[in-house]
Protein backbone atom coordinates (compact mmCIF):
# COMPACT_ATOMS: atom_id res chain seq x y z
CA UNK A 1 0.00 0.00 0.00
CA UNK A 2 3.09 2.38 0.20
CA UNK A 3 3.73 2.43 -3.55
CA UNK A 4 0.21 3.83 -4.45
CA UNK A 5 0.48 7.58 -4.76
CA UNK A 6 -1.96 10.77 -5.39
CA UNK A 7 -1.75 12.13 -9.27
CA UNK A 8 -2.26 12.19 -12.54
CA UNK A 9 -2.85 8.82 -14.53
CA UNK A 10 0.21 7.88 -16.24
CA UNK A 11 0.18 6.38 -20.22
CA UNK A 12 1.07 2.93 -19.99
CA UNK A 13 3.04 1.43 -22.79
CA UNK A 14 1.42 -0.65 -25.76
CA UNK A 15 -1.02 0.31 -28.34
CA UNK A 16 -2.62 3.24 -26.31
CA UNK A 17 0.94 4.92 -26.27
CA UNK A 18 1.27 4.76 -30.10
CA UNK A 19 -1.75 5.87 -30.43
CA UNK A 20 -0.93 8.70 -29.68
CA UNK A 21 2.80 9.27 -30.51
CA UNK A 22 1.26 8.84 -34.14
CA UNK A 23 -1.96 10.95 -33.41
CA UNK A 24 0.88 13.41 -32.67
CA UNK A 25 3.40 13.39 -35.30
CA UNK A 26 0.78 13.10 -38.13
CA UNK A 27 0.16 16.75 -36.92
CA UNK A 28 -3.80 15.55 -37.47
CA UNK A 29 -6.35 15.43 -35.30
CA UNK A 30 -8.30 12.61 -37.26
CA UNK A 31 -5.87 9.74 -37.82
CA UNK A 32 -3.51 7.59 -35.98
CA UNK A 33 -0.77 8.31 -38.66
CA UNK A 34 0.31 9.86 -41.44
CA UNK A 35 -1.63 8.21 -44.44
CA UNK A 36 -4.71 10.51 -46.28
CA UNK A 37 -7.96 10.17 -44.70
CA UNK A 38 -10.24 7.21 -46.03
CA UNK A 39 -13.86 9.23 -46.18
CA UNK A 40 -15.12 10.56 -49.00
CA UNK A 41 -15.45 14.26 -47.00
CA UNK A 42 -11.59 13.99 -45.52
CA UNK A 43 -10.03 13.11 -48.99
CA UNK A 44 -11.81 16.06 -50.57
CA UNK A 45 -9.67 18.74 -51.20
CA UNK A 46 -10.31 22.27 -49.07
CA UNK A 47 -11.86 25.11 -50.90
CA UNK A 48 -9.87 28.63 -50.99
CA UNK A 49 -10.70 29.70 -47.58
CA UNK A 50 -9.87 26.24 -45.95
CA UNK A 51 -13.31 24.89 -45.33
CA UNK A 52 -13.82 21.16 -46.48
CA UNK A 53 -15.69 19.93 -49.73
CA UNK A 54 -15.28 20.87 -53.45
CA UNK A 55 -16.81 23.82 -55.33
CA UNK A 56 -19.83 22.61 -57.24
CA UNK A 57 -18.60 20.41 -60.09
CA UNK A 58 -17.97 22.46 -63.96
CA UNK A 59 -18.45 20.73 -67.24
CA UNK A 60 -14.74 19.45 -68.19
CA UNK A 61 -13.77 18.61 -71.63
CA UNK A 62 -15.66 15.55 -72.62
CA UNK A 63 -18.93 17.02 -71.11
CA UNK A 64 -18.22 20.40 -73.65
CA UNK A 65 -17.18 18.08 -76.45
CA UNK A 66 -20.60 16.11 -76.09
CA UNK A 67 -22.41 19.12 -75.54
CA UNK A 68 -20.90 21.41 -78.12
CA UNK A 69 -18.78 19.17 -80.50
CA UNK A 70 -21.16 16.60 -81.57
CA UNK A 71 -24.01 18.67 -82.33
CA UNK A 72 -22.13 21.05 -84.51
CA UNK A 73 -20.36 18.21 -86.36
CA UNK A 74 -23.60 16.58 -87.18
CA UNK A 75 -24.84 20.36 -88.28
CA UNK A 76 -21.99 20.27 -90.51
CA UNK A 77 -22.76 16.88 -91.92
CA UNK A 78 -26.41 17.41 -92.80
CA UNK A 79 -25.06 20.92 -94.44
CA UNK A 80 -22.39 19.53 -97.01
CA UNK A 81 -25.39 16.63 -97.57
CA UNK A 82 -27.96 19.27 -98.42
CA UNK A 83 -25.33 21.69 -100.33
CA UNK A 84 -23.96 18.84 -102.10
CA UNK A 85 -27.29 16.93 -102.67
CA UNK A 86 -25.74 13.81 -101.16
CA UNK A 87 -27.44 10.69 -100.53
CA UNK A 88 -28.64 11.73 -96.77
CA UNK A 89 -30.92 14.69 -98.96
CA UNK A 90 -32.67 11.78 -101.06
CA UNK A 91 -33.40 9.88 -97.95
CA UNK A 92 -34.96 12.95 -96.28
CA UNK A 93 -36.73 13.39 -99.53
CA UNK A 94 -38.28 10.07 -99.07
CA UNK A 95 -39.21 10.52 -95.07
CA UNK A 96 -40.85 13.52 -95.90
CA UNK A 97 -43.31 11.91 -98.57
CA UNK A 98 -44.04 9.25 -96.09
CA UNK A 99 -44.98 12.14 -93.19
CA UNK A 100 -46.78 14.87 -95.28
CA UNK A 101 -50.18 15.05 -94.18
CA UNK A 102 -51.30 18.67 -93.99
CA UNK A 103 -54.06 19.33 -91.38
CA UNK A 104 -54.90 21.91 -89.25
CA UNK A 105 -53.57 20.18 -85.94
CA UNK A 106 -49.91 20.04 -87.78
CA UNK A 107 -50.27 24.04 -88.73
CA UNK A 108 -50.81 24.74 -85.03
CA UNK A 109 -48.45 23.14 -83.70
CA UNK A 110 -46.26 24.69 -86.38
CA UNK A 111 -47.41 28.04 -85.37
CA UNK A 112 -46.51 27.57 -81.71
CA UNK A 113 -42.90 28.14 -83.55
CA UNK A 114 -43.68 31.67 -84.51
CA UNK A 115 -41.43 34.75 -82.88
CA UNK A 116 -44.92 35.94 -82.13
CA UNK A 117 -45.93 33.43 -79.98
CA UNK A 118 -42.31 31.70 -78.64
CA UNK A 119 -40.20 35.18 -78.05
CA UNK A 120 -43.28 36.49 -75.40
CA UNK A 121 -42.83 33.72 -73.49
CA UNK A 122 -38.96 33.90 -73.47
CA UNK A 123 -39.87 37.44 -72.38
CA UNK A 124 -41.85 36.54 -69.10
CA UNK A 125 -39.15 34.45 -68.26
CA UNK A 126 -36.32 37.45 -68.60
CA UNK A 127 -38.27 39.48 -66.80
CA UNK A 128 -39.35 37.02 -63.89
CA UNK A 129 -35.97 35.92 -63.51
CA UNK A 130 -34.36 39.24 -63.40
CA UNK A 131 -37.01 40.95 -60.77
CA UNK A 132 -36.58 37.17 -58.86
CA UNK A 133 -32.64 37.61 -58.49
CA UNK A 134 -32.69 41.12 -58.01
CA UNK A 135 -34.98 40.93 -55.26
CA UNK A 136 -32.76 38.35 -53.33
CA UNK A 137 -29.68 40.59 -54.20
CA UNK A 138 -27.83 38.15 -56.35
CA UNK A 139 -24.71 39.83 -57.91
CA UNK A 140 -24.92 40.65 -61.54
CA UNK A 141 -29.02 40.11 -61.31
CA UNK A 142 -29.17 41.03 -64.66
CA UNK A 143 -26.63 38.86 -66.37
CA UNK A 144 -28.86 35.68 -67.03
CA UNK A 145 -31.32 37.86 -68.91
CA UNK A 146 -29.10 39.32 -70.74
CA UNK A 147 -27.46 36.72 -71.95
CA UNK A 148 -30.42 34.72 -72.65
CA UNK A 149 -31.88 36.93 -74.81
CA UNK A 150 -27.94 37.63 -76.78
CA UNK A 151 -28.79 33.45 -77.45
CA UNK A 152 -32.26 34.39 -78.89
CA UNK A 153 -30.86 37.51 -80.60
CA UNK A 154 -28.25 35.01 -82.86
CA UNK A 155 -30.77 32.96 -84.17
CA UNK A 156 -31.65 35.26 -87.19
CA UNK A 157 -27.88 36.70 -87.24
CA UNK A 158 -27.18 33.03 -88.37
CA UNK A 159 -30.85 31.70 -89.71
CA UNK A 160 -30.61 34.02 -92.45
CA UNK A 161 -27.24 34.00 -93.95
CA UNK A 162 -27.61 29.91 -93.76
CA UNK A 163 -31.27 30.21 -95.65
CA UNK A 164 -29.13 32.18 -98.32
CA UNK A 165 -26.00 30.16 -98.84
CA UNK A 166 -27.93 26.81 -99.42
CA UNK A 167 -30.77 27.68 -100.84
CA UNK A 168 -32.67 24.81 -100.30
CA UNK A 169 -35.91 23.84 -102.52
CA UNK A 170 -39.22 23.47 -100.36
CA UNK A 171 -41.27 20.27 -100.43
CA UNK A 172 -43.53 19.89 -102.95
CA UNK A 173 -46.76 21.36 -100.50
CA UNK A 174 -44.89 24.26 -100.74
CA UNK A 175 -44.68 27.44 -103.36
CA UNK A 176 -41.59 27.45 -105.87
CA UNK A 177 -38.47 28.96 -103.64
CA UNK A 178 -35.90 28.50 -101.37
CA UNK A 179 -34.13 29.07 -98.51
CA UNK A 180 -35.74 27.20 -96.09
CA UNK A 181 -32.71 25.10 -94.78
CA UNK A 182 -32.60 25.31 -91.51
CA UNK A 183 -35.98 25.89 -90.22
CA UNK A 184 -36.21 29.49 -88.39
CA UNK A 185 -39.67 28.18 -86.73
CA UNK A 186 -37.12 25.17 -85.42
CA UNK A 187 -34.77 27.29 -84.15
CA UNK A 188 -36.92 29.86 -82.73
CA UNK A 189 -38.95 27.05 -80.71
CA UNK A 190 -35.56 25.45 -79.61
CA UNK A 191 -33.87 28.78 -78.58
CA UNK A 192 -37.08 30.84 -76.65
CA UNK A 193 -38.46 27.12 -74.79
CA UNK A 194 -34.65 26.25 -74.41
CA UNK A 195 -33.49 29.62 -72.79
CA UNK A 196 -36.65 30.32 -70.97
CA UNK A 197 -36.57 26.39 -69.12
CA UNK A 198 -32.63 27.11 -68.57
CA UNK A 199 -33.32 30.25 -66.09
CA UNK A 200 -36.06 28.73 -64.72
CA UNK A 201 -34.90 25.03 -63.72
CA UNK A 202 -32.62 26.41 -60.88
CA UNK A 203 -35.66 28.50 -58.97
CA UNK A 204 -38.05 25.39 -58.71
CA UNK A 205 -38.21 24.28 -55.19
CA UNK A 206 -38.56 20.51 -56.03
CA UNK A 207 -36.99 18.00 -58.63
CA UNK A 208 -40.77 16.72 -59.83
CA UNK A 209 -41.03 20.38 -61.05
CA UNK A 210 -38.30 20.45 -62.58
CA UNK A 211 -38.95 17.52 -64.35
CA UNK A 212 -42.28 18.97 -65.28
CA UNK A 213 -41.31 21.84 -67.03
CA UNK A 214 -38.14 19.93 -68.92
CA UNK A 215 -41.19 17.48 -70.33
CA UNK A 216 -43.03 21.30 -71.34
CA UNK A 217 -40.21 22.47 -73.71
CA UNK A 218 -39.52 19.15 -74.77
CA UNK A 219 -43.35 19.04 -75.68
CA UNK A 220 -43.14 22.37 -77.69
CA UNK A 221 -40.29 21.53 -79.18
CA UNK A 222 -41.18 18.22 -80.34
CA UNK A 223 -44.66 19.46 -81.58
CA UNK A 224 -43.42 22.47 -83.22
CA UNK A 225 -41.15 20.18 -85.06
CA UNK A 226 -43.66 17.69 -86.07
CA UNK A 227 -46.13 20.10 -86.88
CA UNK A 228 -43.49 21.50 -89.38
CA UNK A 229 -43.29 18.41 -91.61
CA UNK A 230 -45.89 17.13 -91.34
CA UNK A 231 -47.29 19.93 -92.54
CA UNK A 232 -44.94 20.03 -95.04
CA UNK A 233 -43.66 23.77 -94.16
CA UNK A 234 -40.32 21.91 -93.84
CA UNK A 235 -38.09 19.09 -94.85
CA UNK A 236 -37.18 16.57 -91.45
CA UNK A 237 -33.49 17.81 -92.11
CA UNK A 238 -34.36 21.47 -91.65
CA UNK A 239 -35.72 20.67 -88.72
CA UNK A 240 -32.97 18.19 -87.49
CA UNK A 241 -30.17 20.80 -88.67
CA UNK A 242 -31.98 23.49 -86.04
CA UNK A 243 -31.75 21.09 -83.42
CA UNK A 244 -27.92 20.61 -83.57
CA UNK A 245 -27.55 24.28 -84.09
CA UNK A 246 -30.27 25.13 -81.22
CA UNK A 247 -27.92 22.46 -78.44
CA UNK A 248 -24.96 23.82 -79.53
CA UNK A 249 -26.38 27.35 -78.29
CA UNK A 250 -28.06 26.13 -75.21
CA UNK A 251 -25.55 24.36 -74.36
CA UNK A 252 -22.84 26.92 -74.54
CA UNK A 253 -25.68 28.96 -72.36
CA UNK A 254 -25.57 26.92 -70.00
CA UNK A 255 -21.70 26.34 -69.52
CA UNK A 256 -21.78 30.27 -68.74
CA UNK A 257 -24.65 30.10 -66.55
CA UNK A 258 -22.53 27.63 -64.45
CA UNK A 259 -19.51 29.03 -64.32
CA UNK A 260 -20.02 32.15 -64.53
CA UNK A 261 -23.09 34.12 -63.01
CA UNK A 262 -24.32 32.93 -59.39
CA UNK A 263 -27.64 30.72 -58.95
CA UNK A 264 -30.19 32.08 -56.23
CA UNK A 265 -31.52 29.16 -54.03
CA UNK A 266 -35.17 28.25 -53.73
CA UNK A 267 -36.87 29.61 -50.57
């Protein structure tokens, strides 16, 4: 009973001890030693002020090649076929005999294509968006807008010359002319429902609305397309060629969007 003494516990040797001799000369607080951290949180690499986690994550190369690339090589394709009068021009020839049917459902749906009806809606949008973000003081409020509506502004600046380099026939529902390669209805349907859904998707509160209002342009744009040949208004590669040229816009809208203007957050 003489050897027992008042004080402090003392470390006794063994695991415990190297504990935390390694806990120590790791300089970390989290591990025994000196390897990297093993969860997905630790291994993550600190953002410019030291705080843990990753920025939010930016379209790298093969996203922008996808996005941008492929579209406006396929563009490029079905414009050397229609210049040329390749092969791909006799087959679209053929698709569009077999879809012609001109009614008055396929000329409305055509008409929901017209600047008069499309660019309005693109307008509420601007205008929501902008009073939205500059309500919740978001830097730049009026950046998305403007941009936006640049993207709208380019489809004629490139519609037109297009219409007048290939000077494509119309189908035979149509009167003697040309210039209707690439459809301007397409591309004004892709552009307006495009921009308008793009400013809008990161405001709705839940992920069943946004998947609502995706299926909405998807709708117009589909139906304004259909409506367009089978109408006859429009070959299918008019239409298709407005597509590529419409993603390759969006998309390069969207790569600015995220990485360059701030997003408010839903309330």
């Amino acid at each position: 009973m003489g050897d027992i003494r008042p004080g402090p516990p003392q470390l006794r040797p063994g695991r415990a001890s190297a504990h935390t001799n390694g806990a120590s000369g790791s300089g970390s607080p989290h591990r025994s030693d000196s390897r990297p951290p093993q969860t997905p949180r630790g291994a993550r690499p600190s953002d410019l002020i030291g705080r843990p986690g990753t920025t939010p994550p930016v379209p790298g190369r093969p996203t922008s090649f996808l996005l941008l690339g492929l579209p406006a090589l396929l563009f490029a394709l079905i414009t050397w076929q229609v210049v040329a009068d390749g092969p791909l021009v006799r087959l679209d020839e053929r698709v569009s005999r077999a879809l012609v049917h001109p009614d008055r459902a396929s000329e409305l749906l055509a008409d929901l294509g017209d600047v008069q009806v499309a660019v309005p809606v693109l307008a509420l949008a601007l205008a929501f968006v902008a009073w939205r973000s500059r309500r919740t003081g978001t830097d730049r409020w009026w950046l998305p807008a403007v941009a936006a509506a640049l993207v709208m502004a380019l489809v004629p600046a490139l519609i037109v010359p297009l219409k007048e380099l290939t000077a494509r026939h119309g189908t035979p529902v149509m009167p003697p002319g040309t210039g209707y390669y690439p459809s301007g209805h397409t591309a004004t349907a892709v552009i307006a429902y495009g921009c308008a859904t793009l400013l809008l998707l990161p405001r709705l509160r839940s992920a069943a609305a946004r998947r609502v209002l995706l299926a909405c342009c998807a709708a117009l744009v589909l139906g304004v397309s259909f409506g367009l040949v089978r109408r006859g208004y429009h070959w299918p590669l008019d239409v298709v060629a407005s597509w590529c040229l419409g993603a390759v816009l969006l998309s390069s809208l969207w790569l600015f969007l995220g990485r360059g203007t701030p997003g408010d957050e839903p309330e």
